[in-house]
N, C-alpha and C. Protein backbone atom coordinates (compact mmCIF):
# COMPACT_ATOMS: atom_id res chain seq x y z
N UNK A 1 86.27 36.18 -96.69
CA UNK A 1 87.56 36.86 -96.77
C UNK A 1 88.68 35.83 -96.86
N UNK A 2 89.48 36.22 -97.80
CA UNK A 2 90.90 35.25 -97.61
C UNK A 2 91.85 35.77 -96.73
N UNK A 3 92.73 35.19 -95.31
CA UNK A 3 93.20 35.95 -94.56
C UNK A 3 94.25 34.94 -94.62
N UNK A 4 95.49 35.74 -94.80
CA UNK A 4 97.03 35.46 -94.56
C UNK A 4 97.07 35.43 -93.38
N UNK A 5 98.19 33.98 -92.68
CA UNK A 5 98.68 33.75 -91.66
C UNK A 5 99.93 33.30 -91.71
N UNK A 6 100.97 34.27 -91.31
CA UNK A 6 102.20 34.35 -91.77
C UNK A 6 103.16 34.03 -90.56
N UNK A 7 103.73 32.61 -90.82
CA UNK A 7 104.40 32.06 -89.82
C UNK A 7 105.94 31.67 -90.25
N UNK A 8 106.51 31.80 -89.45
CA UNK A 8 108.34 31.01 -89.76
C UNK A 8 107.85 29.23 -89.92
N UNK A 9 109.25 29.03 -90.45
CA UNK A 9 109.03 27.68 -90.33
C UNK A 9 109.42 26.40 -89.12
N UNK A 10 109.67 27.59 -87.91
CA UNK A 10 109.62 26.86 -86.59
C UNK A 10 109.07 28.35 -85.29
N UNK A 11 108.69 27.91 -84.59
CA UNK A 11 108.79 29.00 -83.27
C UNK A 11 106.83 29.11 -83.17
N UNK A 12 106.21 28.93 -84.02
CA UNK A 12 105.16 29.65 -83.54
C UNK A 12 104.21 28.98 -82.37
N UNK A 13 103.62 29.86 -81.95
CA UNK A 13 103.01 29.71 -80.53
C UNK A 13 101.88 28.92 -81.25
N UNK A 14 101.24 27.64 -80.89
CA UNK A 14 100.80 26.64 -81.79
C UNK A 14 98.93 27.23 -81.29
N UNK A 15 98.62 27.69 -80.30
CA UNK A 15 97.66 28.18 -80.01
C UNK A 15 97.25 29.64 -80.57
N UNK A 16 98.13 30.27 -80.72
CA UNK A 16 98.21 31.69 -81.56
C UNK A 16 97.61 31.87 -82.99
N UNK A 17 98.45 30.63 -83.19
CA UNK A 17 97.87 30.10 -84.66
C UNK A 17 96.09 29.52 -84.78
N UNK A 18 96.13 28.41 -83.78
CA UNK A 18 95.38 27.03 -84.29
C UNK A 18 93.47 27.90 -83.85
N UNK A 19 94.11 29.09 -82.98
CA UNK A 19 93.01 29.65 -82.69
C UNK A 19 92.24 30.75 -83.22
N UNK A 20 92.82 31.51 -83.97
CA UNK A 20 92.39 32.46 -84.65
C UNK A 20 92.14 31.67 -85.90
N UNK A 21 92.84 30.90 -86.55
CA UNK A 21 92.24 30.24 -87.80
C UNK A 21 91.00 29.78 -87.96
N UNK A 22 90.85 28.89 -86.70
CA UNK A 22 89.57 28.65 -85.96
C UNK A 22 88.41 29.15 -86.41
N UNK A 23 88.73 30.57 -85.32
CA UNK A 23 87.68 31.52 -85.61
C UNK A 23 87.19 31.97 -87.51
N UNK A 24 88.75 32.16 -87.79
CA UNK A 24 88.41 32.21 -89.41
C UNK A 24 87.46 31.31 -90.07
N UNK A 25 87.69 30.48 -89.68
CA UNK A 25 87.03 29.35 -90.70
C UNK A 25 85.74 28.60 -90.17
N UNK A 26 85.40 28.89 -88.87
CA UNK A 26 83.95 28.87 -88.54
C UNK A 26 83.00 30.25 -88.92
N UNK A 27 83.90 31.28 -89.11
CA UNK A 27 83.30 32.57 -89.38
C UNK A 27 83.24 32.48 -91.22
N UNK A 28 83.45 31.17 -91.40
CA UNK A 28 83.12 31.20 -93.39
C UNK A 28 84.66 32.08 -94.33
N UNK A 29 85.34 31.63 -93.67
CA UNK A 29 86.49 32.52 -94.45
C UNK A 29 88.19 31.59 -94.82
N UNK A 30 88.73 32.03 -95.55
CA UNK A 30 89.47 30.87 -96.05
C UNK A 30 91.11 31.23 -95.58
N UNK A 31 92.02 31.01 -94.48
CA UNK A 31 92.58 31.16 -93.81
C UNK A 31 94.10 30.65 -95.11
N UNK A 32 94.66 31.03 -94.98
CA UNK A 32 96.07 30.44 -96.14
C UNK A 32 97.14 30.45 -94.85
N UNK A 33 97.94 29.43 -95.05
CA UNK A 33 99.05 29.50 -93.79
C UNK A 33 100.05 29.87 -95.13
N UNK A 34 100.92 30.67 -95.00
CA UNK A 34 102.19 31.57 -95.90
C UNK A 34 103.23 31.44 -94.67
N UNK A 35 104.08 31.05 -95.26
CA UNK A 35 105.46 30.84 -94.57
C UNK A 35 107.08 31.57 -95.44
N UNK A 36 108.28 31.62 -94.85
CA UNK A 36 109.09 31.45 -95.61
C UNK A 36 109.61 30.49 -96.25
N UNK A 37 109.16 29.30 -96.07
CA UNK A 37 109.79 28.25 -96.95
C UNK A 37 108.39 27.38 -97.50
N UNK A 38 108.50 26.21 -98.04
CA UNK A 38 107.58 25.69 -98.62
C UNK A 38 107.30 24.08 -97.70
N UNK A 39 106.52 23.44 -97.30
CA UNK A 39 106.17 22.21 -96.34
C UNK A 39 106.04 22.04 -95.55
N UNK A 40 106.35 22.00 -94.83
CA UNK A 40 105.32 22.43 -93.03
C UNK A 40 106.45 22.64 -92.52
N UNK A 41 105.43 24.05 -91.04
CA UNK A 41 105.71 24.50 -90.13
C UNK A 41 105.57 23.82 -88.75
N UNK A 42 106.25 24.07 -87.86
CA UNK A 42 106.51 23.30 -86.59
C UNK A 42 105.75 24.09 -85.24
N UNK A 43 104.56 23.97 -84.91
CA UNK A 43 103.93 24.56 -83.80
C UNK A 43 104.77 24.16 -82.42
N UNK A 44 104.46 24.55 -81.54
CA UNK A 44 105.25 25.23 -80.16
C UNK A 44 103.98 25.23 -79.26
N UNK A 45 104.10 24.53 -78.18
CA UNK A 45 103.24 24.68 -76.86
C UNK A 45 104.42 25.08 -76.49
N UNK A 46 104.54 26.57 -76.32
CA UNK A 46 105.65 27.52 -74.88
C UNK A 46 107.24 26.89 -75.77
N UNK A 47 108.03 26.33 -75.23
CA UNK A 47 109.04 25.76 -75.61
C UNK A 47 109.12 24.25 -76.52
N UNK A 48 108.21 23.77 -76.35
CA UNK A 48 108.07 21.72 -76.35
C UNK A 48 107.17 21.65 -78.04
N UNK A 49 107.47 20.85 -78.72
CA UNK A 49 107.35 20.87 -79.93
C UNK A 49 105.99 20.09 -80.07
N UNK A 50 104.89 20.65 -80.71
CA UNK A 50 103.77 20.35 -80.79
C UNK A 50 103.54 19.63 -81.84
N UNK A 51 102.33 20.24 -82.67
CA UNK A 51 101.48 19.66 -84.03
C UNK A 51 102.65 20.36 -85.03
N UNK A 52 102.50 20.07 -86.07
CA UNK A 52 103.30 20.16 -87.75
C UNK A 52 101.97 20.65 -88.78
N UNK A 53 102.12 22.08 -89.22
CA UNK A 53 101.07 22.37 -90.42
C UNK A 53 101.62 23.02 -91.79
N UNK A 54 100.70 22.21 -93.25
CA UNK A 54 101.12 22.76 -94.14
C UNK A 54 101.20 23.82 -94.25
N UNK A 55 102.18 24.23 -95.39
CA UNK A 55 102.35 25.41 -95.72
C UNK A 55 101.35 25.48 -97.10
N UNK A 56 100.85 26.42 -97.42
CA UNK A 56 100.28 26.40 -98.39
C UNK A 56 100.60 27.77 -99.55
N UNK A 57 101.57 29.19 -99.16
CA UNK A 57 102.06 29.40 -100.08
C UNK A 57 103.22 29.94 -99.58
N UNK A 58 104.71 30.02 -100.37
CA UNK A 58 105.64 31.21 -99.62
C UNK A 58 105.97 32.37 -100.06
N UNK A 59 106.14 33.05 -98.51
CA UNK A 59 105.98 34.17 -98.88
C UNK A 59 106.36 35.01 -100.23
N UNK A 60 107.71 34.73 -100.17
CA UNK A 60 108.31 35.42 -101.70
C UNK A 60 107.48 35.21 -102.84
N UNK A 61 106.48 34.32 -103.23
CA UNK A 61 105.80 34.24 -103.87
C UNK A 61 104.20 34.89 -103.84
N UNK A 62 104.19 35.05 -102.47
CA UNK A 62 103.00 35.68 -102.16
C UNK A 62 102.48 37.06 -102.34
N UNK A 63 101.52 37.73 -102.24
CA UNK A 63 101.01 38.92 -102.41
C UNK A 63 100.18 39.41 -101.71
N UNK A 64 100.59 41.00 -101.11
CA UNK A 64 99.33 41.33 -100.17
C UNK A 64 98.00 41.45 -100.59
N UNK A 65 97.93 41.92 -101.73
CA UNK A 65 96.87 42.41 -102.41
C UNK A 65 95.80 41.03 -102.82
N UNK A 66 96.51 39.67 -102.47
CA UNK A 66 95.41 38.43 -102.80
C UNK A 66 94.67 38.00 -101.38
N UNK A 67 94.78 38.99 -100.75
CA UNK A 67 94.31 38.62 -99.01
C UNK A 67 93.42 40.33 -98.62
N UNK A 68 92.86 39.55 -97.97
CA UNK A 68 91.79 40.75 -97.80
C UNK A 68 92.52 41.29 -96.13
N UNK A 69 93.19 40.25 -95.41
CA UNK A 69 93.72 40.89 -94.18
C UNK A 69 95.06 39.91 -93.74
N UNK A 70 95.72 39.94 -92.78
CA UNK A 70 96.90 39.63 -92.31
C UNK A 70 97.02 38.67 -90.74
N UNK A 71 97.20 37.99 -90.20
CA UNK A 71 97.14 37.58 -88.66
C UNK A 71 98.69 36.93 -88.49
N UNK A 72 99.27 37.85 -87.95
CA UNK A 72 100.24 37.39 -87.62
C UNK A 72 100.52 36.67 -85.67
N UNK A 73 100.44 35.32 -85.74
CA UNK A 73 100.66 34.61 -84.32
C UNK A 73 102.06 34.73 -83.52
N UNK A 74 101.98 34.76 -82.58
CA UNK A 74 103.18 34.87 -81.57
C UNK A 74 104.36 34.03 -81.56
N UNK A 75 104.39 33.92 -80.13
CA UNK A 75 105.76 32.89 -80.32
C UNK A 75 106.72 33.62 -80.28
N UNK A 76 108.02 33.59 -79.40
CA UNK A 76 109.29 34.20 -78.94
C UNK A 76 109.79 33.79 -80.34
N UNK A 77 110.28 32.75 -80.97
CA UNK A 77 111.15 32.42 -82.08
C UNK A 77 110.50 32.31 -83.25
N UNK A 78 109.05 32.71 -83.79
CA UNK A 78 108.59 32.69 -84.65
C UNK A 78 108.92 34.45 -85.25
N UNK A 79 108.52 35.52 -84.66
CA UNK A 79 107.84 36.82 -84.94
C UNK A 79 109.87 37.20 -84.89
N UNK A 80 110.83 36.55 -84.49
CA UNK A 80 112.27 36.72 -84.06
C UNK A 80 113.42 36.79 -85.81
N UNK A 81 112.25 35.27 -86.07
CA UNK A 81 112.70 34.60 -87.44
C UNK A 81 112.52 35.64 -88.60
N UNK A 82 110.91 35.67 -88.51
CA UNK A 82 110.84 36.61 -89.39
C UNK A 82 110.61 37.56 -89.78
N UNK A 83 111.47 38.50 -89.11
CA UNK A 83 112.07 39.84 -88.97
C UNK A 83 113.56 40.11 -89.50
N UNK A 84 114.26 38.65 -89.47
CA UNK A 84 115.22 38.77 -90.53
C UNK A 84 115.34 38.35 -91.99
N UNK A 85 113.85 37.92 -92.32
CA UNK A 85 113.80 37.59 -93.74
C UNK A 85 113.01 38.76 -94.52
N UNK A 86 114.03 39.17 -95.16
CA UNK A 86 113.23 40.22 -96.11
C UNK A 86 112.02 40.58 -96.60
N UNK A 87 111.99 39.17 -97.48
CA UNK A 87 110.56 38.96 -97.99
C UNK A 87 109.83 38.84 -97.07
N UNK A 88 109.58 38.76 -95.69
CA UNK A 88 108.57 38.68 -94.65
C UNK A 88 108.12 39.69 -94.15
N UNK A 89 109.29 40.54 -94.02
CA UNK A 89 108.97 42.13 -93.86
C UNK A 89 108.67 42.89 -94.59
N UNK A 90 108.51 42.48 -96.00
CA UNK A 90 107.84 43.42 -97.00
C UNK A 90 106.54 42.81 -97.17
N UNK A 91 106.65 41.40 -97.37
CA UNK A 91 104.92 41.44 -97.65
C UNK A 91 104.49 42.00 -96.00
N UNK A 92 104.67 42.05 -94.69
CA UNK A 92 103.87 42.83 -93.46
C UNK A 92 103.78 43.93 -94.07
N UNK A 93 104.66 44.75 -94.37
CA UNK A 93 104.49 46.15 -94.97
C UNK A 93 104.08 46.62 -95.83
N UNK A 94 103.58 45.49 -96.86
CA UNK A 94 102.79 45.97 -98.32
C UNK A 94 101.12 45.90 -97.62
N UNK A 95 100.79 44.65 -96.21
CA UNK A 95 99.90 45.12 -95.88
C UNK A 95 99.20 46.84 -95.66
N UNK A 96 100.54 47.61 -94.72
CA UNK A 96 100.29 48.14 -94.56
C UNK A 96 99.90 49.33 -95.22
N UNK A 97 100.92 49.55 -96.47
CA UNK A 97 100.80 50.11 -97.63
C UNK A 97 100.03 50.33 -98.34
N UNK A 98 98.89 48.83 -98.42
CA UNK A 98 97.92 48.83 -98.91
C UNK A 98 96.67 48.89 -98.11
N UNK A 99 96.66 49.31 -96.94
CA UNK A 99 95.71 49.77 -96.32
C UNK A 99 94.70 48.57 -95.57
N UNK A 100 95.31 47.14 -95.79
CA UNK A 100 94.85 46.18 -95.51
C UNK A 100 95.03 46.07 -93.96
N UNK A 101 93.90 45.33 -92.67
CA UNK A 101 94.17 45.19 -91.87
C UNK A 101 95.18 44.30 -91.49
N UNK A 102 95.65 44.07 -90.32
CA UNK A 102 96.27 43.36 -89.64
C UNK A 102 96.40 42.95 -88.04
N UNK A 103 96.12 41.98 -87.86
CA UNK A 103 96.07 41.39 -86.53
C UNK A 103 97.62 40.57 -86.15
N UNK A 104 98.09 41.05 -84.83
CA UNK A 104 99.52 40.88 -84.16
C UNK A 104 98.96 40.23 -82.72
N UNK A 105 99.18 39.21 -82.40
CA UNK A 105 99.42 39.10 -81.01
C UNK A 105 100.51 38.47 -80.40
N UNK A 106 101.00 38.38 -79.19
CA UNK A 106 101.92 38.41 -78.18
C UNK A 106 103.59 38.98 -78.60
N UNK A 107 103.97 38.34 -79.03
CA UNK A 107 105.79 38.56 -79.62
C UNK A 107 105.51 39.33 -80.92
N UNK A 108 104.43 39.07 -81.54
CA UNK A 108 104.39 39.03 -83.39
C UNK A 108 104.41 40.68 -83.37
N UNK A 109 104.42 41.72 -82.91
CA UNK A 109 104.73 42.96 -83.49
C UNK A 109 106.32 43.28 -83.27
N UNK A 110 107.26 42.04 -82.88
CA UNK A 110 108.56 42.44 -83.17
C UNK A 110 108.74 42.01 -84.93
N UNK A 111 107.86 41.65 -85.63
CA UNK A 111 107.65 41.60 -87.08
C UNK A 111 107.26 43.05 -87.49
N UNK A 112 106.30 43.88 -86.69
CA UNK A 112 106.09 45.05 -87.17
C UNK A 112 107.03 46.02 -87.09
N UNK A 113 107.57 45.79 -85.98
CA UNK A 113 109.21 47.00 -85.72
C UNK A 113 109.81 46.36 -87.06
N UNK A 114 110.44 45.94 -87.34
CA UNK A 114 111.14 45.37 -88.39
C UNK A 114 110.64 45.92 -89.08
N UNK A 115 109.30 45.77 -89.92
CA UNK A 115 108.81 46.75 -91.12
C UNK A 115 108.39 47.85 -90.81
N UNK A 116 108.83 48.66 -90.10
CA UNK A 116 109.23 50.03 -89.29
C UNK A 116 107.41 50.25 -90.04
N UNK A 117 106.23 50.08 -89.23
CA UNK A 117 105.22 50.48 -89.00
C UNK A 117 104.36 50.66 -87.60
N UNK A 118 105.12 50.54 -87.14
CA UNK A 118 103.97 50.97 -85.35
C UNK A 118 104.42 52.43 -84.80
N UNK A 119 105.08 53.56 -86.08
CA UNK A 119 105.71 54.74 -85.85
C UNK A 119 104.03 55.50 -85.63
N UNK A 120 104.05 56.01 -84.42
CA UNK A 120 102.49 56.65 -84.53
C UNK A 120 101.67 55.76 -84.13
N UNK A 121 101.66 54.91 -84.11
CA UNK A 121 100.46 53.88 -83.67
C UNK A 121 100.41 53.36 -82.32
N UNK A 122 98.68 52.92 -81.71
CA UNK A 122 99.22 52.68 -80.20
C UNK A 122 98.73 50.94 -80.43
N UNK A 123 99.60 50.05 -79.77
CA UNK A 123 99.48 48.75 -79.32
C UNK A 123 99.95 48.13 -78.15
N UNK A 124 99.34 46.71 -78.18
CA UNK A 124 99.78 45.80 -76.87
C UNK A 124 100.79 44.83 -78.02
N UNK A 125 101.10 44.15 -76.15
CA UNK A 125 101.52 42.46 -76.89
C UNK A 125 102.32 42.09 -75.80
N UNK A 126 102.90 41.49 -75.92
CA UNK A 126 103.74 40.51 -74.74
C UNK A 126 104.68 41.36 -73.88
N UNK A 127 104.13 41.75 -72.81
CA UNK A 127 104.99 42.53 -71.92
C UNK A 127 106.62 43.25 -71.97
N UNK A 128 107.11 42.01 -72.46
CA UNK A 128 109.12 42.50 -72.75
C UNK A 128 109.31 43.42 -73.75
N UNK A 129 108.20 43.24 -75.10
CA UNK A 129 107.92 44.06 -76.08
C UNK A 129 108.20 45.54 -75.96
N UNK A 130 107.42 45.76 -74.79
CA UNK A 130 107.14 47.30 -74.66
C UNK A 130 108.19 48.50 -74.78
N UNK A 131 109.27 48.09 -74.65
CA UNK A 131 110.55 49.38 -75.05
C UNK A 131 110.82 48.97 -76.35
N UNK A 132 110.85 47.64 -77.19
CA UNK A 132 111.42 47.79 -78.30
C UNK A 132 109.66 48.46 -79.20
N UNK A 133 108.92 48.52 -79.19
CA UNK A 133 107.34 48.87 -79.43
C UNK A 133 107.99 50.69 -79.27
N UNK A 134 108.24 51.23 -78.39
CA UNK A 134 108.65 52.41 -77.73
C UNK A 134 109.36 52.94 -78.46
N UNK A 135 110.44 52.42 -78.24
CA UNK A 135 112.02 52.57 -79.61
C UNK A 135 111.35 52.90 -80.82
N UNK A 136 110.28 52.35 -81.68
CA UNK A 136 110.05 52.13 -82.65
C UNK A 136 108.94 53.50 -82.99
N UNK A 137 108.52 54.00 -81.55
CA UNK A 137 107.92 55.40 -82.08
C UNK A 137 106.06 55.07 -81.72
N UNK A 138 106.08 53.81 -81.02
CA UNK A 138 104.59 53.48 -81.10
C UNK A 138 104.46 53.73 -79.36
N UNK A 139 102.68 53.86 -79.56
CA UNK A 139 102.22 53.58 -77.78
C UNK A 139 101.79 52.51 -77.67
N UNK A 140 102.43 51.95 -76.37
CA UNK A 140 102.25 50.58 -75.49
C UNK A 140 101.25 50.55 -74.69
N UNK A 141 100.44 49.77 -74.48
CA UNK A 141 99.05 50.03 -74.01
C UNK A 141 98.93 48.45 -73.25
N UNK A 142 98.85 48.30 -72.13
CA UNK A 142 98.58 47.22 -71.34
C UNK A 142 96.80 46.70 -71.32
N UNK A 143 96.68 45.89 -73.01
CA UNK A 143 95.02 45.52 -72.94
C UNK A 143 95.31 44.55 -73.46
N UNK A 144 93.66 43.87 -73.10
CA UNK A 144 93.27 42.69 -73.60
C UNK A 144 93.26 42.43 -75.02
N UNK A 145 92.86 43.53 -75.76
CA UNK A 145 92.78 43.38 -77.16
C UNK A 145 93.02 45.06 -77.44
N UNK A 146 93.71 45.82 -78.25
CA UNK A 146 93.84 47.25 -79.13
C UNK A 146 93.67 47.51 -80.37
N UNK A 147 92.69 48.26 -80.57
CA UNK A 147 92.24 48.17 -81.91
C UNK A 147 92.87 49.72 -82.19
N UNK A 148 93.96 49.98 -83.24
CA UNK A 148 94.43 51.58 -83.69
C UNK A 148 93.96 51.80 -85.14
N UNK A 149 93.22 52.92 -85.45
CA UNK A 149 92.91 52.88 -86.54
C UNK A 149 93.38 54.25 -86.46
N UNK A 150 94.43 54.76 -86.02
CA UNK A 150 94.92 55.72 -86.75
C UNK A 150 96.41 55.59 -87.58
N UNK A 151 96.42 55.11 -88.59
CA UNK A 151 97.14 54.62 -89.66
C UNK A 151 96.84 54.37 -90.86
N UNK A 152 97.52 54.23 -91.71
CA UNK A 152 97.34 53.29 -93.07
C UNK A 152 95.84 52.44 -93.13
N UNK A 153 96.23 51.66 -91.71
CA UNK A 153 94.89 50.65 -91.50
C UNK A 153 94.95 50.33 -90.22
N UNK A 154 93.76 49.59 -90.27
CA UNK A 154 93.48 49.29 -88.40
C UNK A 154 94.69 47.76 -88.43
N UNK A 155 95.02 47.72 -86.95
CA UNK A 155 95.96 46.98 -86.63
C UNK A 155 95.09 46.74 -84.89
N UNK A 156 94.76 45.14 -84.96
CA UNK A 156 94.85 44.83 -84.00
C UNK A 156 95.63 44.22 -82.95
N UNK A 157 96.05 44.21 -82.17
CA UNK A 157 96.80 43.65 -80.99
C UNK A 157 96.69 42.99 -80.08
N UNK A 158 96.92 41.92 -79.37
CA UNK A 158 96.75 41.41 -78.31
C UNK A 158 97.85 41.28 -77.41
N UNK A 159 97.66 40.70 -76.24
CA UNK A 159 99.21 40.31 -75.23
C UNK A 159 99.37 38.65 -74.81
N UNK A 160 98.44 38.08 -74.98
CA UNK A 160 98.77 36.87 -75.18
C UNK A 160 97.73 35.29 -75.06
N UNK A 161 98.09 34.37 -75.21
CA UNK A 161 97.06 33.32 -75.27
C UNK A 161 95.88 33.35 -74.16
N UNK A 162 95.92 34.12 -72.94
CA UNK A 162 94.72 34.78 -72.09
C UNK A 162 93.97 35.11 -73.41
N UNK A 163 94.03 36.15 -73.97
CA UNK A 163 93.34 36.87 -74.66
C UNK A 163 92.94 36.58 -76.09
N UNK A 164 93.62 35.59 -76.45
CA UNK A 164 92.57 34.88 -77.98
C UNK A 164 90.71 35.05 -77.99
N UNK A 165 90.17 34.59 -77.08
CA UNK A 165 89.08 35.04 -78.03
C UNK A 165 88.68 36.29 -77.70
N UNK A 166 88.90 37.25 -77.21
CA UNK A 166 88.47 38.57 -77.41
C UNK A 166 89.48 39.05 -78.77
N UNK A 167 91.09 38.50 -78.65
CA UNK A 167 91.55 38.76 -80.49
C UNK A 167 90.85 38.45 -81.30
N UNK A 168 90.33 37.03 -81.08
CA UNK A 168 89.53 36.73 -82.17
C UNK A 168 87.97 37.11 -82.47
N UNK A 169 87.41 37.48 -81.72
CA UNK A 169 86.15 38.22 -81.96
C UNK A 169 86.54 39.82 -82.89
N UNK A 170 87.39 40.25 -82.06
CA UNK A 170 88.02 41.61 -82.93
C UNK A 170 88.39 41.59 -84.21
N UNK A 171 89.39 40.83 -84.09
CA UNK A 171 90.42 41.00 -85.48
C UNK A 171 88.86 40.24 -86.74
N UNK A 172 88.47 39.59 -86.39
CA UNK A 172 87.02 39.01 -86.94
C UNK A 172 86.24 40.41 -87.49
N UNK A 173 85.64 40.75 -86.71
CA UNK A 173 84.99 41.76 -87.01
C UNK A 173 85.63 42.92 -87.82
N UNK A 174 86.74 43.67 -87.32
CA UNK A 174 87.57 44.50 -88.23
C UNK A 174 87.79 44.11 -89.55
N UNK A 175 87.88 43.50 -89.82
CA UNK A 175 88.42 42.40 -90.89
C UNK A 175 86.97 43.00 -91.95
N UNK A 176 86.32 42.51 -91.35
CA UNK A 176 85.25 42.58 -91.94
C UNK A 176 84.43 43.85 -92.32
N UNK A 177 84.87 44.54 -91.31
CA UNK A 177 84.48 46.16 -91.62
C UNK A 177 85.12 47.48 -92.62
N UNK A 178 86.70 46.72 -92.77
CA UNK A 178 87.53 46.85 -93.90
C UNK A 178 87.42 46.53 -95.19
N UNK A 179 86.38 44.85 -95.33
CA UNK A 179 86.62 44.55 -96.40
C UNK A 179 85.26 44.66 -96.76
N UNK A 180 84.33 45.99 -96.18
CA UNK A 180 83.27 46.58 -96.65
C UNK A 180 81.71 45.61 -96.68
């Protein structure tokens, strides 16, 4: 599977990222980091500035339909960023449109409020989340990992770097059960 990992070009939770890709790419699958701009992104341990990774396409140029699924990583100032860039919120939402999965953990479904899709749907994610998640028409669910497949498409969730590899065993598997 080719799986989009759609990050700003500063804020992301550098474990959010470095771990689910991980899983991607020991599981035989070809992980693309998509950003809004073009040359590397700036990883984040919590606040303190970590590792630096290429970018390899941007978004505005990108397409949902060349990715078999979506993983969007956390981070307070990553999932913050890009929610005000257009093109970031449409390609999340052409995921959804197109019926493609998607995996969100900790902050990263304040990217999904933005592309007004968690209306009807139940998820987790980083505790503070939970009224703007609410606001937005979705159920908040205090788990380790949430898998909703009543939508467009399944959308997995997590609440935070505790819970990577049970995200990543999930969003793994879904992924895969989607793309038949």
């Amino acid at each position: 599977m080719r799986i989009a990992f759609l990050t700003a070009p500063e804020g992301v939770e550098q474990v959010e990222l470095t771990e689910p890709w991980k899983a991607a790419k020991e599981a035989g699958h070809d992980p693309v980091l998509v950003s809004t701009q073009s040359g590397e992104i700036q990883g984040f341990d919590h606040l303190d500035k970590a590792d630096t990774f290429p970018v390899e396409e941007v978004v505005g140029d990108a397409s949902a339909d060349s990715f078999d699924g979506l993983v969007l990583p956390g981070g307070v100032a990553n999932p913050d960023f890009l929610r005000t860039d257009e093109k970031a919120v449409a390609f999340v939402r052409d995921f959804f449109t197109q019926g493609r999965p998607v995996a969100a953990i900790c902050h990263a479904p304040w990217t999904l409020v933005e592309a007004d899709v968690v209306r009807g749907r139940t998820l987790t994610s980083w505790p503070s989340l939970r009224t703007d998640l609410r606001n937005a028409g979705a159920t908040w669910v205090d788990e380790q990992v949430k898998v909703c497949d009543g939508g467009s498409n399944v959308l997995i969730t997590s609440r935070k770097p505790d819970d990577l590899e049970a995200f990543c065993a999930t969003y793994l598997a879904e992924f895969a059960k989607a793309a038949g």
